[in-house]
Every structure is written in structure tokens, then in C-alpha cells.
PDB file of N, CA and C in Angstrom:
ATOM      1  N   UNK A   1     180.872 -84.828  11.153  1.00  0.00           N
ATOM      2  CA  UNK A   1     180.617 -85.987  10.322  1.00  0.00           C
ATOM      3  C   UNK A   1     181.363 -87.195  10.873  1.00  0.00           C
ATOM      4  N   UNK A   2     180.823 -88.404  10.736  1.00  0.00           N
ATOM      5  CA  UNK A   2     181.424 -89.487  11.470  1.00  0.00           C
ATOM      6  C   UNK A   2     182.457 -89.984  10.221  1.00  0.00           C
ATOM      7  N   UNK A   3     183.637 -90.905  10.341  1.00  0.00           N
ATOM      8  CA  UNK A   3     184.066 -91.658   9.900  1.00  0.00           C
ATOM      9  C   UNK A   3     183.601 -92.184   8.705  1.00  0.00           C
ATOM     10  N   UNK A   4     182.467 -93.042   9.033  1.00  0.00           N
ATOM     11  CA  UNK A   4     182.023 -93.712   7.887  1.00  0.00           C
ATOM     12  C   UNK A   4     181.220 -92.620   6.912  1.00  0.00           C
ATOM     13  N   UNK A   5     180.201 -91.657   7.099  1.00  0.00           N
ATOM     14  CA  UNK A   5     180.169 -90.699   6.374  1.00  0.00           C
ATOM     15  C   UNK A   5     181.301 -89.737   5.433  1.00  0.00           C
ATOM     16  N   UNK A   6     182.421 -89.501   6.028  1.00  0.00           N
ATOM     17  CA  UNK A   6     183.155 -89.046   5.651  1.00  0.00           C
ATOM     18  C   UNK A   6     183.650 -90.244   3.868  1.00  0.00           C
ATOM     19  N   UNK A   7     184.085 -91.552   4.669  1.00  0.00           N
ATOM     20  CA  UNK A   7     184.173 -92.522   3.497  1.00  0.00           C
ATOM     21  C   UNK A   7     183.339 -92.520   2.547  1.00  0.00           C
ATOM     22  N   UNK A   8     182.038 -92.359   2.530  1.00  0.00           N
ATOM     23  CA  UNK A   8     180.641 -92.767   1.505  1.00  0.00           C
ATOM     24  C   UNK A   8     180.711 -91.659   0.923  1.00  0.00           C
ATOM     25  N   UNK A   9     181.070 -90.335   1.569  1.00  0.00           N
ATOM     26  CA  UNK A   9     181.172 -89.201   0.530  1.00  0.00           C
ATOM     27  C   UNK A   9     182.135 -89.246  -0.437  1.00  0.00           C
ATOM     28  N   UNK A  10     183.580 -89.710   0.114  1.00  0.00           N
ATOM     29  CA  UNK A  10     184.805 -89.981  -0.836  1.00  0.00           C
ATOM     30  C   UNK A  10     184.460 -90.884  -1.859  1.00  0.00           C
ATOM     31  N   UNK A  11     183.558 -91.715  -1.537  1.00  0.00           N
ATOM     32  CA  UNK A  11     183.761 -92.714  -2.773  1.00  0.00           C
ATOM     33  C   UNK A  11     182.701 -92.276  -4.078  1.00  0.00           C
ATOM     34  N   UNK A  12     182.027 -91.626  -3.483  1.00  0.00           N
ATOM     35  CA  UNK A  12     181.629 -90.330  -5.357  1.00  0.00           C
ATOM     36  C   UNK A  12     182.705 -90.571  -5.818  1.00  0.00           C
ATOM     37  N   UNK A  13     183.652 -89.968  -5.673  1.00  0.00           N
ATOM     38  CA  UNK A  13     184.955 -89.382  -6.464  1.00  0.00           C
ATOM     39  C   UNK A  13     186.133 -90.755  -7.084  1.00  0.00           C
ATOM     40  N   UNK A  14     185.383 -92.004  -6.648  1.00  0.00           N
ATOM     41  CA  UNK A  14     186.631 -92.724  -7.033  1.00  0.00           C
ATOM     42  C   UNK A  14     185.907 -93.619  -8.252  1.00  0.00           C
ATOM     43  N   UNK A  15     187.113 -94.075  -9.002  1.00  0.00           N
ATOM     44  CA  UNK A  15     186.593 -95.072 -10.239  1.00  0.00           C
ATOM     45  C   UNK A  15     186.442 -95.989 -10.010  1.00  0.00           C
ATOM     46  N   UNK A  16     186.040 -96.991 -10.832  1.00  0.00           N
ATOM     47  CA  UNK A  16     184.941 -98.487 -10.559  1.00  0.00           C
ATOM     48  C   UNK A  16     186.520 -99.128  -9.777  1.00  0.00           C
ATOM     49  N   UNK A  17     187.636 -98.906 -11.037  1.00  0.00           N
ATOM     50  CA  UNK A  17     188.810 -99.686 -10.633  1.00  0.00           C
ATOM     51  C   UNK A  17     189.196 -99.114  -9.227  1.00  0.00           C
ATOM     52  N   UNK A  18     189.523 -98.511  -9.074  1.00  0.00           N
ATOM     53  CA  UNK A  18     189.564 -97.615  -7.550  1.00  0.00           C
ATOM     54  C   UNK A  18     188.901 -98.179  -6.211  1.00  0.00           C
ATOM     55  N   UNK A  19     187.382 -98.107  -6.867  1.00  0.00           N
ATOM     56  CA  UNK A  19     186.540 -98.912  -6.011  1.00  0.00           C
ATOM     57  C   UNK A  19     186.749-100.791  -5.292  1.00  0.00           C
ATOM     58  N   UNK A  20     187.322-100.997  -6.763  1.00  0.00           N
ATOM     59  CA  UNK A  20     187.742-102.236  -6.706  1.00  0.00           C
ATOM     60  C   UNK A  20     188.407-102.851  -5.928  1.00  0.00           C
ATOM     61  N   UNK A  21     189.666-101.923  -5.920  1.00  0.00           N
ATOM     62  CA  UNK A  21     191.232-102.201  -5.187  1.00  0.00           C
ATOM     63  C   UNK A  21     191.049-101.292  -3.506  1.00  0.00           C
ATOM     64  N   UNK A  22     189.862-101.071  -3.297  1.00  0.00           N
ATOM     65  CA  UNK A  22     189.597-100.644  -2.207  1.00  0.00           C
ATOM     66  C   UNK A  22     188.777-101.550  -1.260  1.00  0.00           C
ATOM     67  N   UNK A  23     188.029-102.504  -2.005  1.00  0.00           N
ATOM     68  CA  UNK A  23     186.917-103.420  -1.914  1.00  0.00           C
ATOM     69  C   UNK A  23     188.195-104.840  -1.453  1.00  0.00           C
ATOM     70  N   UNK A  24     189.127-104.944  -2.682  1.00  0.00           N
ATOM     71  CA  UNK A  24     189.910-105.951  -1.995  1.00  0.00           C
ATOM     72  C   UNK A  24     191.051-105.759  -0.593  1.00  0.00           C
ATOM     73  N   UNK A  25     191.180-104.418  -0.813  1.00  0.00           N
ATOM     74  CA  UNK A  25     191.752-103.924   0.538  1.00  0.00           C
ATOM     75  C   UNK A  25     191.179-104.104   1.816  1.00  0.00           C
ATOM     76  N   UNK A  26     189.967-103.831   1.771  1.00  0.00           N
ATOM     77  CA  UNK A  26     188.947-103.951   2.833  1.00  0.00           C
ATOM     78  C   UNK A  26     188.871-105.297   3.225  1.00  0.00           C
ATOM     79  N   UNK A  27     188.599-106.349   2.135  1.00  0.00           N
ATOM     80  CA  UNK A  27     188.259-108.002   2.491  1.00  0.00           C
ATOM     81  C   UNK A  27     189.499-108.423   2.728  1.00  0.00           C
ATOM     82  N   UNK A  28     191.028-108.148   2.200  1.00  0.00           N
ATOM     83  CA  UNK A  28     192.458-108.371   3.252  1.00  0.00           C
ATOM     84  C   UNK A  28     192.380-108.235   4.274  1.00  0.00           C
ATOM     85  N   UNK A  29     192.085-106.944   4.420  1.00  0.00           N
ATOM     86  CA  UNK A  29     192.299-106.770   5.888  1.00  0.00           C
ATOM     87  C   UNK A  29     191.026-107.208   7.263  1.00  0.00           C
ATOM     88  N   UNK A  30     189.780-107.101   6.624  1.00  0.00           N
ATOM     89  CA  UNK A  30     188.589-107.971   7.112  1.00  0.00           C
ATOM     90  C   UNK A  30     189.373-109.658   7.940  1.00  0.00           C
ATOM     91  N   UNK A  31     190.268-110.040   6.550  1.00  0.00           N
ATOM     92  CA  UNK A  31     190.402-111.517   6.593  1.00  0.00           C
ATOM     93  C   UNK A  31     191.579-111.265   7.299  1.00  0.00           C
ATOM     94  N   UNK A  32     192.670-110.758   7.497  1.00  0.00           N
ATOM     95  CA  UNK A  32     193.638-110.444   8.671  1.00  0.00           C
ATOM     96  C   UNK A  32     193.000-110.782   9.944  1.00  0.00           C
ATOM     97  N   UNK A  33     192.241-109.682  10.097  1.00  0.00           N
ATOM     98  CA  UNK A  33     191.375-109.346  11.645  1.00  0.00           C
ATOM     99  C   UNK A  33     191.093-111.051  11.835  1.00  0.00           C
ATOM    100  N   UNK A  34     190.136-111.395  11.028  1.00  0.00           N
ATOM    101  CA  UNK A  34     189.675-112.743  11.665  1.00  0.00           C
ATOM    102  C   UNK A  34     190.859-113.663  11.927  1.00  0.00           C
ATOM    103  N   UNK A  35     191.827-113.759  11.183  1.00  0.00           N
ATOM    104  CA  UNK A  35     192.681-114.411  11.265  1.00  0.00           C
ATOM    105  C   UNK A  35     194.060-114.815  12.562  1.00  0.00           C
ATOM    106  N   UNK A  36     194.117-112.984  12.707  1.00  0.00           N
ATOM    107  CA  UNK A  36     194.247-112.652  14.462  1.00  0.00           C
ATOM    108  C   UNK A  36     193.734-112.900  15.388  1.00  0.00           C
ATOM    109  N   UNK A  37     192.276-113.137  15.449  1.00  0.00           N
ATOM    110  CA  UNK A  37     191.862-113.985  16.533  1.00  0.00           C
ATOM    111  C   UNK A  37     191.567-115.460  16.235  1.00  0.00           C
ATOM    112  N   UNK A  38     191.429-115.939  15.282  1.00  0.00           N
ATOM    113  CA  UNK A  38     191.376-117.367  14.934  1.00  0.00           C
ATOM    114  C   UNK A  38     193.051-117.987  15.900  1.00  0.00           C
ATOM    115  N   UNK A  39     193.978-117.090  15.229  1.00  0.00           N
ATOM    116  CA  UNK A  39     195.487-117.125  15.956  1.00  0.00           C
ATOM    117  C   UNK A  39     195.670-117.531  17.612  1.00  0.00           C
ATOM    118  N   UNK A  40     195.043-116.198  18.270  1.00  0.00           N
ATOM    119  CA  UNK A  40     194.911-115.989  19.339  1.00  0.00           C
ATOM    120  C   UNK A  40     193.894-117.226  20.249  1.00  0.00           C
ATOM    121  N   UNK A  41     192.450-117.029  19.252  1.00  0.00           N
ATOM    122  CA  UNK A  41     192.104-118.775  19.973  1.00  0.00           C
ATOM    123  C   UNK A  41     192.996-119.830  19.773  1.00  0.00           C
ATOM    124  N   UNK A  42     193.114-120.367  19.111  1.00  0.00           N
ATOM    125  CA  UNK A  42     194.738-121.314  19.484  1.00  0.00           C
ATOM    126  C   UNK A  42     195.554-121.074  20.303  1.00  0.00           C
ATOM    127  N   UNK A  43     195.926-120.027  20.323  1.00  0.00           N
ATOM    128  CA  UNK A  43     196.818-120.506  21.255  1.00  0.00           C
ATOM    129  C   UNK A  43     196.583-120.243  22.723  1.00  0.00           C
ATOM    130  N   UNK A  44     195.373-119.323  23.126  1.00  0.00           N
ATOM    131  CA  UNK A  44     194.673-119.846  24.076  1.00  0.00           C
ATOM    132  C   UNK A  44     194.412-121.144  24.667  1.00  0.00           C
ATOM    133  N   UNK A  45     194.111-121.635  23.466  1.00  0.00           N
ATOM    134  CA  UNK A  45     193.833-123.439  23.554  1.00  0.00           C
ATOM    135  C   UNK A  45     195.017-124.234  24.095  1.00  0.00           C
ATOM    136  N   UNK A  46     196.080-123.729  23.676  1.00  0.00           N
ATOM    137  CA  UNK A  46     197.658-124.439  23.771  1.00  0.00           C
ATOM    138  C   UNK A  46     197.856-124.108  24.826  1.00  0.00           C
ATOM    139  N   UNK A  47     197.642-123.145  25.926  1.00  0.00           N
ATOM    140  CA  UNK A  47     198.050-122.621  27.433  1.00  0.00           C
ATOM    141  C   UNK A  47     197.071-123.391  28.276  1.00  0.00           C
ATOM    142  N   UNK A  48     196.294-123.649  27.959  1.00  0.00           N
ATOM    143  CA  UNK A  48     195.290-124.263  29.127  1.00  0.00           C
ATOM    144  C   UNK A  48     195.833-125.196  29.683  1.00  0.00           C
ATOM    145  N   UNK A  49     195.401-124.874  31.105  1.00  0.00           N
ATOM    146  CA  UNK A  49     196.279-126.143  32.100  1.00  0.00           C
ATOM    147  C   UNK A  49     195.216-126.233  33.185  1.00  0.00           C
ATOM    148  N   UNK A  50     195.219-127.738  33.711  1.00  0.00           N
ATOM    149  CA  UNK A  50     194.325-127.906  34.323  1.00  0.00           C
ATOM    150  C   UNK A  50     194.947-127.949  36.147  1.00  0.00           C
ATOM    151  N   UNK A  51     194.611-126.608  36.542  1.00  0.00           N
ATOM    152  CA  UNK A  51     194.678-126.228  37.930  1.00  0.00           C
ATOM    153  C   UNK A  51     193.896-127.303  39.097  1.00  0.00           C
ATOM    154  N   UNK A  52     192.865-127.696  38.454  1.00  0.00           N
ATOM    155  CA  UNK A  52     191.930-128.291  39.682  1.00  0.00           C
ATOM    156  C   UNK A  52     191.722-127.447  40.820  1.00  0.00           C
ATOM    157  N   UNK A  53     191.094-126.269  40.553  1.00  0.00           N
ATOM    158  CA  UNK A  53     191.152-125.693  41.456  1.00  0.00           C
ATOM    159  C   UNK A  53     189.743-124.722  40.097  1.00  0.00           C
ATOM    160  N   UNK A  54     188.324-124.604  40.886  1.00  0.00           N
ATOM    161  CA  UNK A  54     187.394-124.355  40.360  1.00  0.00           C
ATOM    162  C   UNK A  54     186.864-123.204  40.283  1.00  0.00           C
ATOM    163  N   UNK A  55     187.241-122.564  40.910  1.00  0.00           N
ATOM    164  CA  UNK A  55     186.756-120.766  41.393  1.00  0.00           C
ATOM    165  C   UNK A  55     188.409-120.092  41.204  1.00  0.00           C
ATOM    166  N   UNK A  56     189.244-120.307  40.205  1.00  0.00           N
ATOM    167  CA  UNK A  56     190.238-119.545  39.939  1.00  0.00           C
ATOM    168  C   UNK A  56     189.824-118.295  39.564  1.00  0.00           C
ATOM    169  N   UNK A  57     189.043-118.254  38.721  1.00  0.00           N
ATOM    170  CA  UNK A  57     188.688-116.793  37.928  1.00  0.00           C
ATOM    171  C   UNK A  57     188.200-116.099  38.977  1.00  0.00           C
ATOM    172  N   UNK A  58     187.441-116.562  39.613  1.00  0.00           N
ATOM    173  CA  UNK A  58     186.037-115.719  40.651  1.00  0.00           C
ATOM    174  C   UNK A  58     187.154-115.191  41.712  1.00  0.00           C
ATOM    175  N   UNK A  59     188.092-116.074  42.310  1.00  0.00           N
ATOM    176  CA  UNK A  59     189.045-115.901  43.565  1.00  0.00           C
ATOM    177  C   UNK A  59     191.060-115.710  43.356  1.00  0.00           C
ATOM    178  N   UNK A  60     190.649-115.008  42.172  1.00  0.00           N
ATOM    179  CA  UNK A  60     192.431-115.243  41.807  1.00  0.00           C
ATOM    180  C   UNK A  60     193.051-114.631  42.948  1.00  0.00           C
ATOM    181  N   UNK A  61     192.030-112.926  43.122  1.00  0.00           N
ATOM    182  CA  UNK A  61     193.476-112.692  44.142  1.00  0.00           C
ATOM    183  C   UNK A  61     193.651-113.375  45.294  1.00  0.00           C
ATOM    184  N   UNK A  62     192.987-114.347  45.890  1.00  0.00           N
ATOM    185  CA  UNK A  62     193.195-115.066  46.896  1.00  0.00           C
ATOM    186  C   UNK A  62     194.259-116.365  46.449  1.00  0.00           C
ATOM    187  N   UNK A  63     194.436-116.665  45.387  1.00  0.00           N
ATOM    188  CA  UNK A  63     195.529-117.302  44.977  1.00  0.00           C
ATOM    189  C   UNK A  63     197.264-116.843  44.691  1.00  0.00           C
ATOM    190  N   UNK A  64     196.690-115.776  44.249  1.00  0.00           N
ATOM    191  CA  UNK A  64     197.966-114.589  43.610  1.00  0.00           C
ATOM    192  C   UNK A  64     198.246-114.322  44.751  1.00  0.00           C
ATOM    193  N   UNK A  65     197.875-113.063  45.233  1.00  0.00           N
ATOM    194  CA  UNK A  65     197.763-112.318  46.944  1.00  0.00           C
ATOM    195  C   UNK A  65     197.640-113.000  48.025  1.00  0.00           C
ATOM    196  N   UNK A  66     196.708-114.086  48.081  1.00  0.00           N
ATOM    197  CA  UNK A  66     196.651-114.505  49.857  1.00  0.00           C
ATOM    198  C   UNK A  66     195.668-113.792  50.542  1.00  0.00           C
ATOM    199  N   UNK A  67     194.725-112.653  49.869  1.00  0.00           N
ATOM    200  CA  UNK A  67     193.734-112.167  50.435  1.00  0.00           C
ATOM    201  C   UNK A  67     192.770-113.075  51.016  1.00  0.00           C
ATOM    202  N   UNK A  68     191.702-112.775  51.635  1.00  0.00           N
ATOM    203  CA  UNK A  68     190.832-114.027  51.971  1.00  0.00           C
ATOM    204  C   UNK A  68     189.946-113.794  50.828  1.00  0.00           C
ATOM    205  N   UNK A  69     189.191-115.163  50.556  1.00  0.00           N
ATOM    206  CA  UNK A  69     188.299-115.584  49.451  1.00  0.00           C
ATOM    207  C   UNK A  69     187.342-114.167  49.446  1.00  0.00           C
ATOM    208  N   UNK A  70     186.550-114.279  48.591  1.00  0.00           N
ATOM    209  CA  UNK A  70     185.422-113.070  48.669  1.00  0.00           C
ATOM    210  C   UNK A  70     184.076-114.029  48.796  1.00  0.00           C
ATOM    211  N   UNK A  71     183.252-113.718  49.529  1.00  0.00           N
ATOM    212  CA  UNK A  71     182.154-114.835  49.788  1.00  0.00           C
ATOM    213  C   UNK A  71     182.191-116.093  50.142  1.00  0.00           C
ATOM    214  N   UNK A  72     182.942-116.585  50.502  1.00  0.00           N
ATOM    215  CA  UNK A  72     183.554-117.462  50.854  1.00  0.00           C
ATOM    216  C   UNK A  72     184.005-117.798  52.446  1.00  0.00           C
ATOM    217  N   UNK A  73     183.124-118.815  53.395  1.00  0.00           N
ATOM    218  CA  UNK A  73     183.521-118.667  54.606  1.00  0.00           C
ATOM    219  C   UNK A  73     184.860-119.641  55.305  1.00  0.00           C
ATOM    220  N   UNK A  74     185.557-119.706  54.082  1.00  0.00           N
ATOM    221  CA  UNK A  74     186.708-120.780  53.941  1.00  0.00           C
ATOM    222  C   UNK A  74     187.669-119.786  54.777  1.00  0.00           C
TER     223      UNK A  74
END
């Protein structure tokens, strides 16, 4: 049985109030999660620095390392 099956069977057994305080548990922690990456984009945003340098992502280890470019007849 998966996870979420396992849950849908448990909740036969629980009361409306039960249900309730499980329902707001769920939307806390729902609203946590988003809130952790809402977090995390910021401060993504706050590190950005402008390298001038356009193929960083594509060629890091040739920046990091010193390897030669990849595709690149530089």
C-alpha cells in the first residue's frame, strides 16, 4: 500500500475535530514549504553578481579548473 492510501484508510477512524486539526496541520506546513522557497528565492536574488562573463553555467569548469572550454575553439 502506498503512503497516501495508507492515510485515506486512517482517516475512517478519526473525528470531524481530529480531521480538523489535521487539515490545519497540513495547510501549516503546506504554507512553511512555500515559504522556504519563497526564502530561498530571495536570497538567491541577493547573491547575484554580475560576472560579465556569459557561458558561466555552460563552461564553469573551465573557469574553476582551467580545463579547456567544451565546444569551444577558444
Amino acid at each position: 500500500m502506498s503512503v497516501k492510501e495508507l492515510l485515506q484508510a486512517e482517516l475512517e477512524f478519526l473525528s470531524e475535530d481530529d480531521l480538523q486539526e489535521l487539515y490545519e496541520l497540513a495547510k501549516r506546513r503546506s504554507q512553511r514549504v512555500k515559504d522556504d522557497w519563497d526564502e530561498f528565492g530571495a536570497l538567491l536574488e541577493r547573491c547575484q553578481i554580475e560576472t560579465g562573463i556569459t557561458d558561466l553555467a555552460e563552461q564553469h569548469h573551465h573557469y574553476i579548473h582551467g580545463t579547456p572550454k567544451i565546444g569551444n575553439n577558444e
